[in-house]
Protein backbone atom coordinates (compact mmCIF):
# COMPACT_ATOMS: atom_id res chain seq x y z
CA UNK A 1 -3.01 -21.28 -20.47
CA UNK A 2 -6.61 -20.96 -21.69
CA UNK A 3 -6.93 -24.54 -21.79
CA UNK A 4 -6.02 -24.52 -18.07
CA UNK A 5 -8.30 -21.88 -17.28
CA UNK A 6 -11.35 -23.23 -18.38
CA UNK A 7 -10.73 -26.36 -16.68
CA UNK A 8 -10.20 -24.45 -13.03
CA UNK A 9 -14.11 -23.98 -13.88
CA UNK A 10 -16.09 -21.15 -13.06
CA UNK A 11 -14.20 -19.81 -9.89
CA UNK A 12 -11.71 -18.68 -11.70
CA UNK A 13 -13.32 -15.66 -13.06
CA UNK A 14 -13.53 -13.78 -9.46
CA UNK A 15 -9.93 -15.17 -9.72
CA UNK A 16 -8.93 -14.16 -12.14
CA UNK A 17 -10.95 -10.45 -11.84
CA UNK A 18 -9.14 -10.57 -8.58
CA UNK A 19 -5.75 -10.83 -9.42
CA UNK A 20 -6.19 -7.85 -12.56
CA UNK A 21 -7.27 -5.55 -9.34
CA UNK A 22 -4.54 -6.52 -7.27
CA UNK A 23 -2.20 -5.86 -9.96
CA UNK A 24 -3.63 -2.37 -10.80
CA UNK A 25 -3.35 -1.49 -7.22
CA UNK A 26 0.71 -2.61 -7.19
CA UNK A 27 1.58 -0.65 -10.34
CA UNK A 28 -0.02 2.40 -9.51
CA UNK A 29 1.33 2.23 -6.08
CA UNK A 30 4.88 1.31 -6.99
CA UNK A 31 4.66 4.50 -9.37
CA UNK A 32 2.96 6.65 -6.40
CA UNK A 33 6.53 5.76 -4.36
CA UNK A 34 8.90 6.40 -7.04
CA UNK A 35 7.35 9.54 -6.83
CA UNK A 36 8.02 10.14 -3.46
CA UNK A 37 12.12 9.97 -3.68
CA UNK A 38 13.78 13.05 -1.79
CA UNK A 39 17.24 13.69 0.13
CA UNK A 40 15.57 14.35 2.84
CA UNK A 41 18.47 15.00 5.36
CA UNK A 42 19.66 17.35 2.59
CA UNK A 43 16.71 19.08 2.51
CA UNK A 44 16.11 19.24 6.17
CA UNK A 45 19.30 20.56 6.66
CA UNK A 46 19.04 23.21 3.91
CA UNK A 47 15.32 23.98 5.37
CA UNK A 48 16.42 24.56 8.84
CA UNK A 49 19.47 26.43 7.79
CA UNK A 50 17.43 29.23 6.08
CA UNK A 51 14.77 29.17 8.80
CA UNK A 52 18.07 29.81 11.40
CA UNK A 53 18.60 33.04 9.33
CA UNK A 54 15.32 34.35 9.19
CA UNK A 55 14.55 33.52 5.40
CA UNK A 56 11.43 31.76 5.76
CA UNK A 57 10.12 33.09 2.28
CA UNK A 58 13.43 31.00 0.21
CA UNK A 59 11.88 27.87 3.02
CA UNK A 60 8.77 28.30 1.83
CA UNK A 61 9.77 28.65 -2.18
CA UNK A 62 12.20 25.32 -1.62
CA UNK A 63 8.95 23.41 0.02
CA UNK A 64 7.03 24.33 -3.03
CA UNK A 65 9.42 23.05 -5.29
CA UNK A 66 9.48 19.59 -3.70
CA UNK A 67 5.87 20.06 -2.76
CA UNK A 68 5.18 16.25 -4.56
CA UNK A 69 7.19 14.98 -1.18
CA UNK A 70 4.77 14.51 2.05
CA UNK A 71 7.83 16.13 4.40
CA UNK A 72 7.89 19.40 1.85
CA UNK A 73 3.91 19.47 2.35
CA UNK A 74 4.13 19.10 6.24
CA UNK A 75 7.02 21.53 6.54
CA UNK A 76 5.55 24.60 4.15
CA UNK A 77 2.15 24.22 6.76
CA UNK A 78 4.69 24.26 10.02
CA UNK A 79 6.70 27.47 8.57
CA UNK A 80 3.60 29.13 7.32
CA UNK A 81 2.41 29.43 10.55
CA UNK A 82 5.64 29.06 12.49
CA UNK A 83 4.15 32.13 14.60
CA UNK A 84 1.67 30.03 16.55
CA UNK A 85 2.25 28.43 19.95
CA UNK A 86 4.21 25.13 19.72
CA UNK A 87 1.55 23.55 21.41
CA UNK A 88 -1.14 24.21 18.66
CA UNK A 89 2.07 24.46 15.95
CA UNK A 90 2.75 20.49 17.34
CA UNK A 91 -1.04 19.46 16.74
CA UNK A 92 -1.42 21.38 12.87
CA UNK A 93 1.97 19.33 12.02
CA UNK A 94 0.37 15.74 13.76
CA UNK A 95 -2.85 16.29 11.38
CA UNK A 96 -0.62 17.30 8.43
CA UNK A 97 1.22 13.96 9.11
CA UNK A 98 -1.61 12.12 9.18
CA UNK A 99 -3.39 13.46 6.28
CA UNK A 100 0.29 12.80 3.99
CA UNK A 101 0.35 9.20 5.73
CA UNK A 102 -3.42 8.21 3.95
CA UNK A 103 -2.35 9.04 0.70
CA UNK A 104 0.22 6.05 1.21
CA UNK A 105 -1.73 4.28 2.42
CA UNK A 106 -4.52 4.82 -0.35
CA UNK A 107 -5.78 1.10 -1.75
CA UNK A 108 -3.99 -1.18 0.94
CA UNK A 109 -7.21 -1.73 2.44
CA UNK A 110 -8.22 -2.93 -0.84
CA UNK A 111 -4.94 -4.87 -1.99
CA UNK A 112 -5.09 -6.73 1.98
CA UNK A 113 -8.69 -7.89 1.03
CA UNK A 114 -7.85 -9.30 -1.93
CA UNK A 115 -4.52 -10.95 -1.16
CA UNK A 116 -7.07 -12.61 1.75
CA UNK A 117 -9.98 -13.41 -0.67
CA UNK A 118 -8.10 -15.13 -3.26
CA UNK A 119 -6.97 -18.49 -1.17
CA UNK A 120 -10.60 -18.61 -0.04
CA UNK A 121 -11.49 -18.54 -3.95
CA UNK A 122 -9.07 -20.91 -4.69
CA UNK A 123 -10.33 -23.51 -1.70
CA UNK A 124 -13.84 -22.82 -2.80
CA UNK A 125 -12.98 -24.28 -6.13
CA UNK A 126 -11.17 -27.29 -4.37
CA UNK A 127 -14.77 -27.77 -2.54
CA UNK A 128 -16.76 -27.00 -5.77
CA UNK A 129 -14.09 -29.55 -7.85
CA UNK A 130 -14.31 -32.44 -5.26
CA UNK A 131 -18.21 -32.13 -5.68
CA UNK A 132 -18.24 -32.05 -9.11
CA UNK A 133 -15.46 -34.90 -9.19
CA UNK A 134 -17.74 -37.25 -6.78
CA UNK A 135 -20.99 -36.41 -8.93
CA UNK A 136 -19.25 -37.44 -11.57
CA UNK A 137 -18.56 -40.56 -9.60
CA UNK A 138 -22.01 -40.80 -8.70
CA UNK A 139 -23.34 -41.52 -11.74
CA UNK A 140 -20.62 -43.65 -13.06
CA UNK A 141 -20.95 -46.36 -10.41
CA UNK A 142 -19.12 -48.93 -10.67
CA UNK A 143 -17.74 -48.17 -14.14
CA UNK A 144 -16.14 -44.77 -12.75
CA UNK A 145 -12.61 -44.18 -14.56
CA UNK A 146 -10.06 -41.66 -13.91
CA UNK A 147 -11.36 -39.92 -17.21
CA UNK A 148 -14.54 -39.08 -15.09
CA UNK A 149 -13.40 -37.93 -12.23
CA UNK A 150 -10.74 -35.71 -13.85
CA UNK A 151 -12.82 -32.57 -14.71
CA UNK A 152 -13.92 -32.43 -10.59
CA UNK A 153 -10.26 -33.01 -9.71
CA UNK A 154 -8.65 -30.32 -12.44
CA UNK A 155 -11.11 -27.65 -10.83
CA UNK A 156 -9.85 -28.76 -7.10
CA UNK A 157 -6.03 -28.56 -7.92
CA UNK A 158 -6.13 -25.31 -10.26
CA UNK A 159 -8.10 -22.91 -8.31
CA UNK A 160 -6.44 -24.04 -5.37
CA UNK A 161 -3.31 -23.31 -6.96
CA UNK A 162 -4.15 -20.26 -8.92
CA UNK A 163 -5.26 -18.64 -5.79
CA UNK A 164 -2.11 -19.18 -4.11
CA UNK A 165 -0.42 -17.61 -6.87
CA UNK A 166 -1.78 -14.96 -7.04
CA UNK A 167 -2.23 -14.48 -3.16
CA UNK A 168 1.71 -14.83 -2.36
CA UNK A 169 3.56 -12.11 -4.61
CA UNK A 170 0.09 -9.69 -3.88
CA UNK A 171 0.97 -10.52 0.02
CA UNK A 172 4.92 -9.29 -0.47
CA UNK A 173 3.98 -6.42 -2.01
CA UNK A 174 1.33 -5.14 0.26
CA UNK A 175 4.05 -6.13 3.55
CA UNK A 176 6.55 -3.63 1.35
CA UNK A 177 3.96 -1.15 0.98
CA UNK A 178 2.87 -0.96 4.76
CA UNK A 179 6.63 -1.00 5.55
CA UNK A 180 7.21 2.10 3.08
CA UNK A 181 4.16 3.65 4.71
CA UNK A 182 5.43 2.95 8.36
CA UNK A 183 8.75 4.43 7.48
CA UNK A 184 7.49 7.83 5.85
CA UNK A 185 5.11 7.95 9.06
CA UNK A 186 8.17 7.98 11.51
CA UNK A 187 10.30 10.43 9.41
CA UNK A 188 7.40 12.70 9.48
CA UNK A 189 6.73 12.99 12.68
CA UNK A 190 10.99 12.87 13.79
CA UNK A 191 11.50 15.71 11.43
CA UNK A 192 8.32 17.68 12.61
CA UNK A 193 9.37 17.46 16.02
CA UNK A 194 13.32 18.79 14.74
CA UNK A 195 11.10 21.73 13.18
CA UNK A 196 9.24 22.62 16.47
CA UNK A 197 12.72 22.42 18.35
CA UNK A 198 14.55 24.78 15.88
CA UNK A 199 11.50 27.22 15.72
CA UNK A 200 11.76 27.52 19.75
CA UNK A 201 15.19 27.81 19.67
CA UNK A 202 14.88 30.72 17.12
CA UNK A 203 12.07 32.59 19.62
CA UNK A 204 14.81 32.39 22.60
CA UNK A 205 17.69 33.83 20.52
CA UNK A 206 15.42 36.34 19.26
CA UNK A 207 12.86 37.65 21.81
C-alpha cells in the first residue's frame, strides 16, 4: 500500500489529508445521529396528553429528560411560553427548528467540498502523471521503453483512482446525512404545528 502511494506521486498527500477529514467528519456525524434516536410518536403523544390536562410542569420535566433530542428542545421552548399568541408562539418554534436543524447539518458543508475536491485531485494527478510520463518520453527519444514511461503513467492511473475512492463512499454518506437532516426538519416543523393546534384547542375549552 505504501509502495502504491508513493508512486501516485505527490498529489496524493492533499489526497490522502482529504480523505482522513472526510472520514472524521462521517464518524463523528454517524455518532451525532445515534444520538438523536427517540419514539417520537410516543413522546408526542405522552407530551400532548399532559399538556390536555393542564400539567405543563411533568411536560416540561419529560422534555428535559430527552432534552439531547431536537423535538424535546423545540417543544420545552413552545410549552414554556405556551401563553403567547400563536402567531408569535408559531415564529419562536420556526427559529427553534431552525437553530436544531444546523446542528445536523454541522460539517456537511465541509464533507460536500471534499467529496467534490477529491476527483479534481485525483484528475490533477492524471494531468501531472501524463506530463511527467511524456517528459520522461522526451528525453528518451527514440530509445523510450515502457520502463520510462511507467512512473508518469502510475501517477495518472492511481490518483485518478484513489480520488474516486475516496470520493464515492464520502458522496453516500453525505446523500444519507442530508436525507437524515431533511427528515428531522419535516418532523419538526409537523409536530410544532400539532403543538400550536393542541395549545389553541386548550384556550377554547378553557377561556
Amino acid at each position: 500500500m505504501i509502495d502504491i502511494i508513493v508512486k501516485g506521486g505527490p498529489v496524493m498527500i492533499p489526497i490522502i489529508a482529504g480523505s482522513v477529514a472526510g472520514l472524521a467528519i462521517v464518524v463523528e456525524r454517524l455518532w451525532f445521529f445515534r444520538q438523536m434516536r427517540l419514539d417520537t410518536y410516543g413522546f408526542v403523544e405522552q407530551v400532548f396528553t399532559y399538556l390536555k390536562e393542564g400539567r405543563a410542569d411533568r411536560d416540561l420535566e419529560l422534555c428535559k429528560a430527552y432534552g439531547h433530542h431536537p423535538l424535546a428542545a423545540v417543544f420545552r421552548i413552545g410549552i414554556s411560553r405556551s401563553g403567547l399568541p400563536l402567531d408569535r408562539l408559531e415564529k419562536i418554534l420556526e427559529q427553534a427548528g431552525n437553530n436544531q436543524v444546523q446542528k445536523f447539518e454541522r460539517h456537511l458543508g465541509a464533507l460536500v467540498s471534499i467529496t467534490g475536491i477529491e476527483p479534481l485531485l485525483g484528475f490533477l494527478g492524471t494531468i501531472t502523471g501524463l506530463i511527467r510520463a511524456f517528459m520522461s518520453w522526451e528525453r528518451a527519444g527514440a530509445e523510450v521503453t515502457v520502463s520510462v514511461l511507467a512512473a508518469g503513467i502510475y501517477e495518472a492511473m492511481i490518483t485518478t483512482a484513489a480520488g474516486l475512492i475516496i470520493a464515492i463512499p464520502l458522496s453516500l454518506c453525505y446523500n444519507y446525512f442530508v436525507n437524515r437532516t431533511k427528515r428531522v426538519a419535516a418532523d419538526l416543523n409537523n409536530h410544532s404545528i400539532q403543538l400550536i393546534e393542541v395549545i389553541a384547542e386548550i384556550r377554547e375549552e378553557r377561556p
